[in-house]
PDB file of N, CA and C in Angstrom:
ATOM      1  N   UNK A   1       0.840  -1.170   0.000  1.00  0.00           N
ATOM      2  CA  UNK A   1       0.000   0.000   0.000  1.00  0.00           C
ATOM      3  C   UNK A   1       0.891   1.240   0.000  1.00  0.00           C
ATOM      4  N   UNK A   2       0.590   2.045  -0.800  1.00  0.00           N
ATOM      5  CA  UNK A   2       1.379   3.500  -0.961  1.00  0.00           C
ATOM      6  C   UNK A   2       0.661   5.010  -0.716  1.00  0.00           C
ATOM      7  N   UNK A   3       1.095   5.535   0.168  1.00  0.00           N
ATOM      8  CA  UNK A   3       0.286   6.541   0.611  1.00  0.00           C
ATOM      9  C   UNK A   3       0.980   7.924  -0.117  1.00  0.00           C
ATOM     10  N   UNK A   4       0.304   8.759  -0.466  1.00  0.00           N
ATOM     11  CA  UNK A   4       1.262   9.622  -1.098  1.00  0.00           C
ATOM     12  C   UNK A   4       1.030  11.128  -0.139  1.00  0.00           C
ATOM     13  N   UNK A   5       1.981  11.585   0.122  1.00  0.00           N
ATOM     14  CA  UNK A   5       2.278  12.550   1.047  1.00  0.00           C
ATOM     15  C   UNK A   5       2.319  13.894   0.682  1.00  0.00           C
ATOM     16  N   UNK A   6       1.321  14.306  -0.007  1.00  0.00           N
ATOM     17  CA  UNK A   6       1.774  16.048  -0.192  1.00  0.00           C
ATOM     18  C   UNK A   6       0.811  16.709   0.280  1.00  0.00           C
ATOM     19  N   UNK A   7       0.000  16.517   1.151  1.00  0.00           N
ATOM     20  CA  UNK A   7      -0.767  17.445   2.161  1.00  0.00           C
ATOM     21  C   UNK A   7      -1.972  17.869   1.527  1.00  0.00           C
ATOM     22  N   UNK A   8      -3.107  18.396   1.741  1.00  0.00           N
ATOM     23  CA  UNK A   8      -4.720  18.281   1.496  1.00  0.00           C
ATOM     24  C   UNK A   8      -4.477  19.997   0.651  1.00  0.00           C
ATOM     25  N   UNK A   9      -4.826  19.124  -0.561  1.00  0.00           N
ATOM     26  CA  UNK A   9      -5.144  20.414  -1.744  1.00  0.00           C
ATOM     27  C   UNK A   9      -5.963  21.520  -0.908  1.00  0.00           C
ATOM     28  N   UNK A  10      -5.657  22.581  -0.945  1.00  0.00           N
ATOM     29  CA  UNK A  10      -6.662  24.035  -0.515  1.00  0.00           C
ATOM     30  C   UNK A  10      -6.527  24.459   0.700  1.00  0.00           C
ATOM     31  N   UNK A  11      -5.595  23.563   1.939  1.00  0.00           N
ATOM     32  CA  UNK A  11      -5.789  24.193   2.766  1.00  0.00           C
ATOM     33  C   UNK A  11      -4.518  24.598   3.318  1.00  0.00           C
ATOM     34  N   UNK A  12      -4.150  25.382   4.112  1.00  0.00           N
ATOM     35  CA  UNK A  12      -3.081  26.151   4.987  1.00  0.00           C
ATOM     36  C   UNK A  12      -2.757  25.702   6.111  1.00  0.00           C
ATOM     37  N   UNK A  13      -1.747  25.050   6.259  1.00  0.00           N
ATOM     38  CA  UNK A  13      -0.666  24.629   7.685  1.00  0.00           C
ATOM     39  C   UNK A  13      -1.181  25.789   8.455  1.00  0.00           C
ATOM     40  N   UNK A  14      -1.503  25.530   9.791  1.00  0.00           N
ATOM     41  CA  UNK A  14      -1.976  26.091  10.826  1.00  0.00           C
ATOM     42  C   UNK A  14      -1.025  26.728  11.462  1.00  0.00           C
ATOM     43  N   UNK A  15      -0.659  27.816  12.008  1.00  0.00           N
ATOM     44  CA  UNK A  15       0.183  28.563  12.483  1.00  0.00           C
ATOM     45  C   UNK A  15       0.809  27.444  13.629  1.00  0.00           C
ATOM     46  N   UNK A  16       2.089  27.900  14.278  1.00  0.00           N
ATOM     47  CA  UNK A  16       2.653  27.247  15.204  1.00  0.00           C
ATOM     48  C   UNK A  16       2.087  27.649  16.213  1.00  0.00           C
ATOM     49  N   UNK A  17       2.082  28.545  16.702  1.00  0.00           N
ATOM     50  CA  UNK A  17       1.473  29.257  17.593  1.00  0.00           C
ATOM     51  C   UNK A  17       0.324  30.742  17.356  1.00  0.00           C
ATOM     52  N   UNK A  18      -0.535  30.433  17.455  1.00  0.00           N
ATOM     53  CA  UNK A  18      -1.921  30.533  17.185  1.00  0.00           C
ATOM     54  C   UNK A  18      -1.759  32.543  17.644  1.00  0.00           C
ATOM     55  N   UNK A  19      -1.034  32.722  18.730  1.00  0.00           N
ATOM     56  CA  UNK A  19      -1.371  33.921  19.386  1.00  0.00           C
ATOM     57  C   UNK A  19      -0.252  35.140  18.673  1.00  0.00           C
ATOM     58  N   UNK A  20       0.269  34.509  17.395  1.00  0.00           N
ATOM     59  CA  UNK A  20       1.350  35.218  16.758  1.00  0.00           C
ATOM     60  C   UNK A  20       0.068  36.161  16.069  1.00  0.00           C
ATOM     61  N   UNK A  21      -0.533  35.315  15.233  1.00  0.00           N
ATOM     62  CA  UNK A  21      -1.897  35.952  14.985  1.00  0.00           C
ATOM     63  C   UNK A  21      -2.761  37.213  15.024  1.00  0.00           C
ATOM     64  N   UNK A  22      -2.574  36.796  16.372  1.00  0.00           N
ATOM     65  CA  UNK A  22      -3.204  38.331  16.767  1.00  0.00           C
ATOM     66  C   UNK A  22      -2.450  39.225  17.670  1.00  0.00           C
ATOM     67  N   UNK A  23      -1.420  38.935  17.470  1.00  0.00           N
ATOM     68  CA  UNK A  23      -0.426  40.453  18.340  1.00  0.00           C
ATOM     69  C   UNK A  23      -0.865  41.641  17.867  1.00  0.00           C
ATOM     70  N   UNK A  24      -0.797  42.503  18.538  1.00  0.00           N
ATOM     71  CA  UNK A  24      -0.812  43.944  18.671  1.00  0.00           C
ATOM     72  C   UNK A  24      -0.279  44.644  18.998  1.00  0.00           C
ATOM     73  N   UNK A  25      -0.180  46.415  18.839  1.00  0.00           N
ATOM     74  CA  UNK A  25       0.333  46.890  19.513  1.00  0.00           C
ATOM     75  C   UNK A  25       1.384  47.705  18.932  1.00  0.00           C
ATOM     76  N   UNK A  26       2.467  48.776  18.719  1.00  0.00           N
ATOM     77  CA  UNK A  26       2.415  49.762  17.476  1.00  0.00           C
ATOM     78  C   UNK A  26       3.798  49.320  17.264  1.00  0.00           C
ATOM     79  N   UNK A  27       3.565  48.943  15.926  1.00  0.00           N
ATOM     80  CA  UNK A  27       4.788  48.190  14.959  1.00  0.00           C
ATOM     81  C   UNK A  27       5.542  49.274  14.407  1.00  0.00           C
ATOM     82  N   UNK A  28       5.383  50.334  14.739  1.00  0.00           N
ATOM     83  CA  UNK A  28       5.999  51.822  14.082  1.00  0.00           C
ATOM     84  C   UNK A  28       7.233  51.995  15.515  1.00  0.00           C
ATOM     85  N   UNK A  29       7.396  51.472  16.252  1.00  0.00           N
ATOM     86  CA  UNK A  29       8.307  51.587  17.479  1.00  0.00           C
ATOM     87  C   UNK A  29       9.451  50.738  17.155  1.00  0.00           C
ATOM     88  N   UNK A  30      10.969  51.453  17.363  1.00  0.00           N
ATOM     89  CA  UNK A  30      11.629  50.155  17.149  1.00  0.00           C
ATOM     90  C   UNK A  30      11.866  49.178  18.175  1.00  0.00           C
ATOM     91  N   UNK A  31      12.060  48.194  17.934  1.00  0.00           N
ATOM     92  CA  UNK A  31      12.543  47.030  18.359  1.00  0.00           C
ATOM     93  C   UNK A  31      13.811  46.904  19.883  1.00  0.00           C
ATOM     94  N   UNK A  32      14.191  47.111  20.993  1.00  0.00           N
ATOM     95  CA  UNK A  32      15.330  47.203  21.624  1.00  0.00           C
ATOM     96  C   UNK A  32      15.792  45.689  21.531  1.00  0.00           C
ATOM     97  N   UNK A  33      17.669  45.857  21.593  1.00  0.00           N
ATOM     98  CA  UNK A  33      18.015  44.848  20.895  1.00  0.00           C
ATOM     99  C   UNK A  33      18.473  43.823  22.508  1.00  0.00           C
ATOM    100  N   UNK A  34      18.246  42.716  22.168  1.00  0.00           N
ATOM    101  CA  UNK A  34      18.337  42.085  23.411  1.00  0.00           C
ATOM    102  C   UNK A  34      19.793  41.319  23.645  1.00  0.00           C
ATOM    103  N   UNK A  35      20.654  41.308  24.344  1.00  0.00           N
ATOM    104  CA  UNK A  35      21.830  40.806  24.288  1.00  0.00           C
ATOM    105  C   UNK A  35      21.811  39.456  24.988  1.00  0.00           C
ATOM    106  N   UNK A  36      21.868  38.196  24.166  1.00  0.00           N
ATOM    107  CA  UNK A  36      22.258  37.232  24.489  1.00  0.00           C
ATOM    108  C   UNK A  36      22.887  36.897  25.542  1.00  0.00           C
ATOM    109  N   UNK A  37      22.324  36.036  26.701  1.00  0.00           N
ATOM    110  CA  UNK A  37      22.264  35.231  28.165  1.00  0.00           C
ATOM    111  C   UNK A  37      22.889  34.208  27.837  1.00  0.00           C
ATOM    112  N   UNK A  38      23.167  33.489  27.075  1.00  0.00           N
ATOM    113  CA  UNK A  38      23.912  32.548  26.824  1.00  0.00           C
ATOM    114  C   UNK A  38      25.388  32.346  26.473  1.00  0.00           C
ATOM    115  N   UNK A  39      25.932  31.577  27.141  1.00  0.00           N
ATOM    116  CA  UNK A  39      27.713  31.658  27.255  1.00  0.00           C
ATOM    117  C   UNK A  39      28.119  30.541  27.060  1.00  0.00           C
ATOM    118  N   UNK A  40      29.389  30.463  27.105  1.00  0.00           N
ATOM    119  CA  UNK A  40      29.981  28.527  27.038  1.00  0.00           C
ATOM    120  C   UNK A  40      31.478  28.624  27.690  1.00  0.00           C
ATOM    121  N   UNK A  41      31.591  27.951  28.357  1.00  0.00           N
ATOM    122  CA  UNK A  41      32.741  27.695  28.915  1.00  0.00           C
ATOM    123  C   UNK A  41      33.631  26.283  28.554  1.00  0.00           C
ATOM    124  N   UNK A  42      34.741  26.327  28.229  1.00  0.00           N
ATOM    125  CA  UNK A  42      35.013  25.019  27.905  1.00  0.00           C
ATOM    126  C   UNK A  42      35.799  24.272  29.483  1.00  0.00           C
ATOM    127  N   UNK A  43      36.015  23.185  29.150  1.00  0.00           N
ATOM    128  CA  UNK A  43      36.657  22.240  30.042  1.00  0.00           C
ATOM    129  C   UNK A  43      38.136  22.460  30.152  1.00  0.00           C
ATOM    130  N   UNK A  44      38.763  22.296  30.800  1.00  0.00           N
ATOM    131  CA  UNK A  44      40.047  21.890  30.931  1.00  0.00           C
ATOM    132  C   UNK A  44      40.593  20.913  29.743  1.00  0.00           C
ATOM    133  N   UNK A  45      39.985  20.038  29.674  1.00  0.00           N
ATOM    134  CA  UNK A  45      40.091  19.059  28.655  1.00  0.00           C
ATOM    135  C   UNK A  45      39.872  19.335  26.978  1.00  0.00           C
ATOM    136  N   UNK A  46      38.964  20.364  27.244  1.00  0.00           N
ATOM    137  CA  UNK A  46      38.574  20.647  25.791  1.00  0.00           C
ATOM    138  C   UNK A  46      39.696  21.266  25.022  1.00  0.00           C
ATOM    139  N   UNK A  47      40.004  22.483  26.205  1.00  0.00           N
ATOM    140  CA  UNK A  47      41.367  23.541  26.025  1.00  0.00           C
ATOM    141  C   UNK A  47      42.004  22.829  25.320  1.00  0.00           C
ATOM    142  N   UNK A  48      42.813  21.670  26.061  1.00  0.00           N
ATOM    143  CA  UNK A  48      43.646  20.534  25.967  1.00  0.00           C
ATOM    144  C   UNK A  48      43.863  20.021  24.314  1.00  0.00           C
ATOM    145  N   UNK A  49      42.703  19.700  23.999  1.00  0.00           N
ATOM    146  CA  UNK A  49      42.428  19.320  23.070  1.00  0.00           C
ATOM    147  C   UNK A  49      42.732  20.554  21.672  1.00  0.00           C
ATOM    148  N   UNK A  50      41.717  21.439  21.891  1.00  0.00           N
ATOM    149  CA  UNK A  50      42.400  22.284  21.170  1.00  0.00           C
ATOM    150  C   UNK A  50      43.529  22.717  20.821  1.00  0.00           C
ATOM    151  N   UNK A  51      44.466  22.929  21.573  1.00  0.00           N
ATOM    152  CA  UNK A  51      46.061  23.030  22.025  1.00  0.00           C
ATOM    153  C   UNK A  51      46.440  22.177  20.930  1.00  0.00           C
ATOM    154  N   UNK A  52      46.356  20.731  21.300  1.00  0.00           N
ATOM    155  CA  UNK A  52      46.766  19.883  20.862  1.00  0.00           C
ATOM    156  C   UNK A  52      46.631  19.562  18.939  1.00  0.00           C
ATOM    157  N   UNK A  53      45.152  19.969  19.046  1.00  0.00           N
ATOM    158  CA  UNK A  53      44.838  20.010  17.300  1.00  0.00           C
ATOM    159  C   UNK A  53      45.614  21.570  16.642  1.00  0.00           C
ATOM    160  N   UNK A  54      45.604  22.167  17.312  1.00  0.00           N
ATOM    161  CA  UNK A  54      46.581  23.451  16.657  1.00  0.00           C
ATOM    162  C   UNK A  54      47.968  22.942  16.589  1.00  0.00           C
ATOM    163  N   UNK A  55      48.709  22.134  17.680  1.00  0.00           N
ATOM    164  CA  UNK A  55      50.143  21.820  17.647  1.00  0.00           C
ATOM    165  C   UNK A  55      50.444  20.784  16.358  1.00  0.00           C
ATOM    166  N   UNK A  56      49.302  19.477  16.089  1.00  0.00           N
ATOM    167  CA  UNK A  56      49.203  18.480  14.956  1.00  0.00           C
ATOM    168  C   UNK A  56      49.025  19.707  14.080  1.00  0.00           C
ATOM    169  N   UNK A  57      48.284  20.450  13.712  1.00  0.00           N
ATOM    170  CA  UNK A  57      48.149  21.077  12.777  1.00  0.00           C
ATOM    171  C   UNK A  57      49.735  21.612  12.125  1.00  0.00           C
ATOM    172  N   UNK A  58      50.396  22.215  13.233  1.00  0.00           N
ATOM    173  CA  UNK A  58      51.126  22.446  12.806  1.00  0.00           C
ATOM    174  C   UNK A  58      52.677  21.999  11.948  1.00  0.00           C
ATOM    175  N   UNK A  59      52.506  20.548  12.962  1.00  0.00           N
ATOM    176  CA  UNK A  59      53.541  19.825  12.524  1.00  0.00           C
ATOM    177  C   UNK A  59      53.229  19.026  11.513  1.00  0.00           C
ATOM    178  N   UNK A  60      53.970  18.455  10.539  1.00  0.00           N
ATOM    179  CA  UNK A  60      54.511  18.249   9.014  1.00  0.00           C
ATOM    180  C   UNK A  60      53.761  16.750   9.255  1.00  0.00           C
ATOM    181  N   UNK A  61      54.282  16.290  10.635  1.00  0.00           N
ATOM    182  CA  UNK A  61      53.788  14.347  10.610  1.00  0.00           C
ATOM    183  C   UNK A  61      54.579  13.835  10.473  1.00  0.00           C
ATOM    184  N   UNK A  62      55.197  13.927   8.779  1.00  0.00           N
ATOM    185  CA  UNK A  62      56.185  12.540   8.358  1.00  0.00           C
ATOM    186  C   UNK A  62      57.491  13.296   7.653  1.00  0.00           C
ATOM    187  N   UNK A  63      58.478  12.680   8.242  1.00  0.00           N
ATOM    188  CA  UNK A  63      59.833  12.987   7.659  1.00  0.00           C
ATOM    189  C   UNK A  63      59.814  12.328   6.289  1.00  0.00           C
ATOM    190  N   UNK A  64      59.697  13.161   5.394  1.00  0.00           N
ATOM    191  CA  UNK A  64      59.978  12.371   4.326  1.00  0.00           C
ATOM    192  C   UNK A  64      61.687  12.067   3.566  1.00  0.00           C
ATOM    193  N   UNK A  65      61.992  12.884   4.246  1.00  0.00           N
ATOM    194  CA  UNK A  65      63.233  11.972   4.315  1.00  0.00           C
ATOM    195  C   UNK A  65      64.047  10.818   4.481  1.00  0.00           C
ATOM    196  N   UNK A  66      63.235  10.878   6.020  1.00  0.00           N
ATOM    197  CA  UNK A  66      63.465   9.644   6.587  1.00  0.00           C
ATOM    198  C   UNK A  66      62.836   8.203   5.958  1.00  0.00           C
ATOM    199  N   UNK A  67      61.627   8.559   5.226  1.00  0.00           N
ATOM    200  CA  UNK A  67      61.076   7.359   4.589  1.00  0.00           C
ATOM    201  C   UNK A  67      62.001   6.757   3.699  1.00  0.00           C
ATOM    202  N   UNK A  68      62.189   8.070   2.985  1.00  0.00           N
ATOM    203  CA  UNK A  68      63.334   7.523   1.812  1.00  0.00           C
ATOM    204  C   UNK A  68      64.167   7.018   1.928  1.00  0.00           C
ATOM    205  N   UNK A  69      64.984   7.575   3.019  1.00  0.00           N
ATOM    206  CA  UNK A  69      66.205   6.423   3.689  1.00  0.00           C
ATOM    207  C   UNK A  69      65.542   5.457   4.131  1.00  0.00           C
ATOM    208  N   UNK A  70      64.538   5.226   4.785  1.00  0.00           N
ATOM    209  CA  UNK A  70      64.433   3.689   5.058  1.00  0.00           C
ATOM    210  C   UNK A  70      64.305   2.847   4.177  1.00  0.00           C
ATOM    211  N   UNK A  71      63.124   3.345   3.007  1.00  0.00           N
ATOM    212  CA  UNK A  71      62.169   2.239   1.427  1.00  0.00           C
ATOM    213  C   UNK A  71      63.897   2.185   0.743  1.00  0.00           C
ATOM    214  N   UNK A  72      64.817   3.046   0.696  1.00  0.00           N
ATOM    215  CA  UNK A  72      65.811   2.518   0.315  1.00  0.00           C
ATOM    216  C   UNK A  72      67.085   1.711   0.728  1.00  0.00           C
ATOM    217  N   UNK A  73      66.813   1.704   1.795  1.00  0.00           N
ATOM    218  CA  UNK A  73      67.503   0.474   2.922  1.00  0.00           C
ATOM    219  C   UNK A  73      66.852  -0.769   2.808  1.00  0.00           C
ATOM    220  N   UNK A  74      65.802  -0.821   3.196  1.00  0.00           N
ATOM    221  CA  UNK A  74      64.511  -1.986   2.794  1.00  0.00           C
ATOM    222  C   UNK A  74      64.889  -2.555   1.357  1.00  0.00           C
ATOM    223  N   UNK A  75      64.759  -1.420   0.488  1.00  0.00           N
ATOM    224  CA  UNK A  75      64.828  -2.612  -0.677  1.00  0.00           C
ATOM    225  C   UNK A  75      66.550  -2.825  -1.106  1.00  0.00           C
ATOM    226  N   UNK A  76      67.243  -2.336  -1.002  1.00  0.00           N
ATOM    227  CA  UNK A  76      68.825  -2.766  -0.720  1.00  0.00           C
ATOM    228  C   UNK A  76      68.960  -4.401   0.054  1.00  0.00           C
ATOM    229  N   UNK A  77      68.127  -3.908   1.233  1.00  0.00           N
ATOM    230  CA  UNK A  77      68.424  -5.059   1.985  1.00  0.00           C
ATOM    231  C   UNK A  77      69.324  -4.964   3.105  1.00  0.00           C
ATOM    232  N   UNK A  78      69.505  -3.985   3.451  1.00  0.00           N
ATOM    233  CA  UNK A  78      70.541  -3.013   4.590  1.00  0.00           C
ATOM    234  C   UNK A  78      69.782  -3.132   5.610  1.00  0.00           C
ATOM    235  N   UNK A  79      68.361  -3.222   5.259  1.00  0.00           N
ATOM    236  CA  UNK A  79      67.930  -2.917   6.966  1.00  0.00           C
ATOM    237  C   UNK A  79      67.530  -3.947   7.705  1.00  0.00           C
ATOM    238  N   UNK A  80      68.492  -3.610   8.892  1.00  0.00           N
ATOM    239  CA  UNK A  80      68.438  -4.597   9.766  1.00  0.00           C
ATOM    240  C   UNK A  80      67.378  -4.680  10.748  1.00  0.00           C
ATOM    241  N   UNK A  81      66.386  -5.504  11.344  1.00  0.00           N
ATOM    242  CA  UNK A  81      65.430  -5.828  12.330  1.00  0.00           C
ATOM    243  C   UNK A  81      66.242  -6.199  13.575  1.00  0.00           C
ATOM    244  N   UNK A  82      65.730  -5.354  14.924  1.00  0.00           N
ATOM    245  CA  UNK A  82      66.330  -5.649  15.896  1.00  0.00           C
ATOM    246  C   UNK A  82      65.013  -5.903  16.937  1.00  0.00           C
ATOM    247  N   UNK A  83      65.055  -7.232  17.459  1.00  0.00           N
ATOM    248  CA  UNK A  83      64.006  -7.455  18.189  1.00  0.00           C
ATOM    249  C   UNK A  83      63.940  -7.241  19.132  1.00  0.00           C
ATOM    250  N   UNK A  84      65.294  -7.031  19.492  1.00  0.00           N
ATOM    251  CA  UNK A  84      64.953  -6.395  21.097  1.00  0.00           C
ATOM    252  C   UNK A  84      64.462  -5.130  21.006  1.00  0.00           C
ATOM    253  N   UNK A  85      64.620  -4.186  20.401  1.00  0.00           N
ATOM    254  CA  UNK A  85      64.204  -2.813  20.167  1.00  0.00           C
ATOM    255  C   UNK A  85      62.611  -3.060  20.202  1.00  0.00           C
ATOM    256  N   UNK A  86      62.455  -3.615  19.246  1.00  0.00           N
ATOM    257  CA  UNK A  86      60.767  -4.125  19.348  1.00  0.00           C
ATOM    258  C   UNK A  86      60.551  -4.404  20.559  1.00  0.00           C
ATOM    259  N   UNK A  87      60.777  -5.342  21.006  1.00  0.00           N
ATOM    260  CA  UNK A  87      60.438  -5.731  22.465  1.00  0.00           C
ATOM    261  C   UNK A  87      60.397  -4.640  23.399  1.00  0.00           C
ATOM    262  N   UNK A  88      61.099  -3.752  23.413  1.00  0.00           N
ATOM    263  CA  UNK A  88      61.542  -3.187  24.635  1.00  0.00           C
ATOM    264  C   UNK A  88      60.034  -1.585  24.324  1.00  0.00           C
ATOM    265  N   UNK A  89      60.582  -1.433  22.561  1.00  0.00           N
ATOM    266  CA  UNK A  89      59.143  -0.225  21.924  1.00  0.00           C
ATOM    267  C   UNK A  89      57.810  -1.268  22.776  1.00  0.00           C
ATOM    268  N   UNK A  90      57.592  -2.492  22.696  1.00  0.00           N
ATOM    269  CA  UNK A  90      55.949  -2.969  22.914  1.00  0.00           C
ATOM    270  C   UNK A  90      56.106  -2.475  24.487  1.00  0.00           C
ATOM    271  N   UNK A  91      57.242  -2.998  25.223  1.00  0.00           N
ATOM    272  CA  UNK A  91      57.121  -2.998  26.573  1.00  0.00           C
ATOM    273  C   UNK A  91      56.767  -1.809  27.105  1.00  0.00           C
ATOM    274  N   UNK A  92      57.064  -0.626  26.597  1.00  0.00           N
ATOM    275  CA  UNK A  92      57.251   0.829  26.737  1.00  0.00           C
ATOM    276  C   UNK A  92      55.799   1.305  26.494  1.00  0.00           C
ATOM    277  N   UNK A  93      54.965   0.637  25.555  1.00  0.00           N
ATOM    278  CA  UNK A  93      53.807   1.286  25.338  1.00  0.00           C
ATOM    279  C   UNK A  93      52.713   0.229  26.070  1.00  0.00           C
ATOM    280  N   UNK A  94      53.034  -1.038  26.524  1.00  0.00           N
ATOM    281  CA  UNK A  94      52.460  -1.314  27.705  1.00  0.00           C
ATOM    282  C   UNK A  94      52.112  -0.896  28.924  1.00  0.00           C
ATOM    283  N   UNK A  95      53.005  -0.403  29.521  1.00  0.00           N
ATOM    284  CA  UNK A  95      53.334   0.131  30.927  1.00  0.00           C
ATOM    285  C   UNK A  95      52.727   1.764  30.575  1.00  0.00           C
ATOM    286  N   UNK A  96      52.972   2.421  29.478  1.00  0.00           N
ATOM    287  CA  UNK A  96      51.988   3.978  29.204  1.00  0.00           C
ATOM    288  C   UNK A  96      50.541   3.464  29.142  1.00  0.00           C
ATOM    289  N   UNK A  97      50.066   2.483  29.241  1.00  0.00           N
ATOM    290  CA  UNK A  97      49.098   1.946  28.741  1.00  0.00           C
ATOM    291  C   UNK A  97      48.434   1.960  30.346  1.00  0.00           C
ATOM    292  N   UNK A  98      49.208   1.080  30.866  1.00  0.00           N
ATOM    293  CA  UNK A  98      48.825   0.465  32.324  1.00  0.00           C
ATOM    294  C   UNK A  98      48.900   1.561  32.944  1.00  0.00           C
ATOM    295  N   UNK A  99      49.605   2.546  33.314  1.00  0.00           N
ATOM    296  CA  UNK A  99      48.833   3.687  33.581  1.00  0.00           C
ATOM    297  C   UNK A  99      50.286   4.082  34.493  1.00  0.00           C
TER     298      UNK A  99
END
């Protein structure tokens, strides 16, 4: 079954609020402007964060230098794997981990 949705030929969506309607009262006056009650404070953390996405922002990321010396060590065959280094990099980000 398919219902088709475009609303009843001839008639007019009903105001949201009914009493907009009939306001009164002299529209020739201006308006005083009301200054916004609403504020935001951030967190400590948020700061943090921000800080932090401005500092990534700023920095480059990747030595591309350094890649190059490595993809060309790698495929030479120069580069050597040291497992203790590994071992000791996992152990290191264990214990930052564990707190």
């Amino acid at each position: 079954m398919v219902n088709k949705i475009d609303g009843m030929p001839g008639t007019a969506a009903p105001l949201a609020n009914p009493r907009l309607e009939r306001a009164s009262g002299d529209r020739s006056q201006p308006i005083a402007a009301v200054l916004p009650a609403d504020s935001v404070r951030l967190t400590a953390e948020a700061t943090g964060l921000d800080i932090l996405q401005r500092e990534f922002a700023a920095n480059p990321g990747v030595d591309l230098e350094r890649v190059a010396k490595l993809r060309e060590a790698v495929l030479s065959g120069s580069y050597r794997i040291d497992p203790g280094v590994i071992a000791d990099g996992l152990l290191r980000i264990e214990r930052e981990l564990a707190g």
